[in-house]
C-alpha atoms as a PDB file:
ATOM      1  CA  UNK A   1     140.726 107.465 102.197  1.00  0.00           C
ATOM      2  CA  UNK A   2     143.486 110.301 102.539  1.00  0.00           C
ATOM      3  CA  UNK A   3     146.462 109.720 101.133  1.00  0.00           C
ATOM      4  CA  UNK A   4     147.926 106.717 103.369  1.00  0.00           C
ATOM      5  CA  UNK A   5     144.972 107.047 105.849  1.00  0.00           C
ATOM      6  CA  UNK A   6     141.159 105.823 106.625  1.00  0.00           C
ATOM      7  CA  UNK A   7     139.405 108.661 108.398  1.00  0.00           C
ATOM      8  CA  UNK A   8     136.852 106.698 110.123  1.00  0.00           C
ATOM      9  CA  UNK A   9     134.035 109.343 110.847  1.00  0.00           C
ATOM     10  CA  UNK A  10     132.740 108.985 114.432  1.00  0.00           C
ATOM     11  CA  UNK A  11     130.639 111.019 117.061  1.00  0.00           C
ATOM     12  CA  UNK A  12     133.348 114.074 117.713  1.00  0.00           C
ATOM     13  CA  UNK A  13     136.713 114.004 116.486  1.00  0.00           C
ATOM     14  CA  UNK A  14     136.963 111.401 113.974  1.00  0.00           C
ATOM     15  CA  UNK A  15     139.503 108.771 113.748  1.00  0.00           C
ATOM     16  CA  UNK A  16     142.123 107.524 111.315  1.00  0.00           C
ATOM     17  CA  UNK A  17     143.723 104.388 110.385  1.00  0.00           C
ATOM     18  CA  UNK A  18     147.303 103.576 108.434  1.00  0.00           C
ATOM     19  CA  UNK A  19     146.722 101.989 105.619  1.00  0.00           C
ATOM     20  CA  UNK A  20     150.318 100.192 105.790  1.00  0.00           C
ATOM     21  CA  UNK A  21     149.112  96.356 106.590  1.00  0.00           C
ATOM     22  CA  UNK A  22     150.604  95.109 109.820  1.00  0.00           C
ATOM     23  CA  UNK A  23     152.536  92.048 108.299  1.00  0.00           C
ATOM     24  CA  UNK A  24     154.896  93.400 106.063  1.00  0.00           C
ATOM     25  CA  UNK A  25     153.621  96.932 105.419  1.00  0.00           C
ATOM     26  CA  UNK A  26     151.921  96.615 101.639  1.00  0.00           C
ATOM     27  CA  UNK A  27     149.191  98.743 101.368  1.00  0.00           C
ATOM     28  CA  UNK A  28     145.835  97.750 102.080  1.00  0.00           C
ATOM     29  CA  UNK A  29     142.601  98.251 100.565  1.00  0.00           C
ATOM     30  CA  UNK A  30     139.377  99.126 101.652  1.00  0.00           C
ATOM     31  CA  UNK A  31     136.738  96.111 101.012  1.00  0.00           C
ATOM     32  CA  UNK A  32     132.822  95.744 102.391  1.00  0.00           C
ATOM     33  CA  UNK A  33     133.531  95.382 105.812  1.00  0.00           C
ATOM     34  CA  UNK A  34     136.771  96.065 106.595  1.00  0.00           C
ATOM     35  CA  UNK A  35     140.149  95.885 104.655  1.00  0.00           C
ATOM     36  CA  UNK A  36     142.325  93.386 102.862  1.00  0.00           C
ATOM     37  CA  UNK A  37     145.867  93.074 102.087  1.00  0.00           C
ATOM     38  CA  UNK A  38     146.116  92.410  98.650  1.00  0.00           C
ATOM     39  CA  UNK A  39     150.271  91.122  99.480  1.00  0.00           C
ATOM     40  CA  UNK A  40     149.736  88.004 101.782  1.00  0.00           C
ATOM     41  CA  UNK A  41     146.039  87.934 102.540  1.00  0.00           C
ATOM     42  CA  UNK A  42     145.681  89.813 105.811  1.00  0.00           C
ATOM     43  CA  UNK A  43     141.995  90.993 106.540  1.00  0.00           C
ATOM     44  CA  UNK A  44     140.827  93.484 109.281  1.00  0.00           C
ATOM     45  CA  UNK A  45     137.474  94.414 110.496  1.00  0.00           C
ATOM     46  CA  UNK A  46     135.881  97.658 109.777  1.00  0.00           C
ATOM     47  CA  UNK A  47     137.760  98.989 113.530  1.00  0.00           C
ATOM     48  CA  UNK A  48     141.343  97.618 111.970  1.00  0.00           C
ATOM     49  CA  UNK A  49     141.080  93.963 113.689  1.00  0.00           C
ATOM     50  CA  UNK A  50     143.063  91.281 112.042  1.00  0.00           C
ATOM     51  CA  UNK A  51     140.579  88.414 111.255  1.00  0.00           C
ATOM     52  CA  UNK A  52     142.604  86.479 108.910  1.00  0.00           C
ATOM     53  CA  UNK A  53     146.394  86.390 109.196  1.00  0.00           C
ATOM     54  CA  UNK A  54     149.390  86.227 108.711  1.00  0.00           C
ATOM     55  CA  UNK A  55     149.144  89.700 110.587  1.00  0.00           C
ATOM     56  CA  UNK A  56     148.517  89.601 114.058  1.00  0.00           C
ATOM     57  CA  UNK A  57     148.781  93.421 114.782  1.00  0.00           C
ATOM     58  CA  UNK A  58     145.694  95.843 114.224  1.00  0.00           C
ATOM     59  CA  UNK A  59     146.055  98.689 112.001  1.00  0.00           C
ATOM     60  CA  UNK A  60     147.914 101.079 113.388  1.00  0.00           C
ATOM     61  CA  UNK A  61     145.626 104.382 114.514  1.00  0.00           C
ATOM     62  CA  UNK A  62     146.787 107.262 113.558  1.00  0.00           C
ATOM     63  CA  UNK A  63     145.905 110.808 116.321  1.00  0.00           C
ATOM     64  CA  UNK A  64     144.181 113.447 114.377  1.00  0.00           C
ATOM     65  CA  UNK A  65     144.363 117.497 115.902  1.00  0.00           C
ATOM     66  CA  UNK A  66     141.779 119.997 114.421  1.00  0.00           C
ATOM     67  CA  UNK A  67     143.053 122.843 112.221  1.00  0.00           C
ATOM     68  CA  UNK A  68     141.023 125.314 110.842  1.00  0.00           C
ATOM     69  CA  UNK A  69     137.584 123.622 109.591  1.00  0.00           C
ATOM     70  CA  UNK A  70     139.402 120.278 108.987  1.00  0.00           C
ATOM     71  CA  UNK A  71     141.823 117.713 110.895  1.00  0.00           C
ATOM     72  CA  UNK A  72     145.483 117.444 110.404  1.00  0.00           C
ATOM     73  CA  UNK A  73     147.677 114.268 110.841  1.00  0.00           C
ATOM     74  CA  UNK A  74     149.750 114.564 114.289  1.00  0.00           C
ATOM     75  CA  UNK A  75     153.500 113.130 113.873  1.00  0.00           C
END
């Protein structure tokens, strides 16, 4: 975790998820397997899935750029 993000490490660049659950924005916590919502109950998969509602969105991925030896947020 960074600040509001997952970086999910990956082959390449890697990627990033918001932490901000889909339903009503709390912020969610990484769990074995994926992450849970500890507001309303939401659950997502390791990739940012719902499996468990009441949200229907996935996480939200957030685009990463390289700067310097690390990765920066794009806005």
């Amino acid at each position: 975790m960074v600040g509001d993000l997952f970086v999910l490490p990956g082959d390449g660049a890697p990627r990033a998820l918001s932490l901000a659950c889909t339903h009503l924005g709390c912020r969610v916590q990484p769990v074995p397997g994926g992450f849970s919502c500890p507001c309303h109950g939401s659950r997502y998969d390791a990739t940012g899935r719902p499996v468990a509602g009441p949200a229907r969105r996935p996480l939200s991925p957030v685009a990463l750029s390289p700067r310097g030896e690390g990765w920066v947020a794009r806005s």
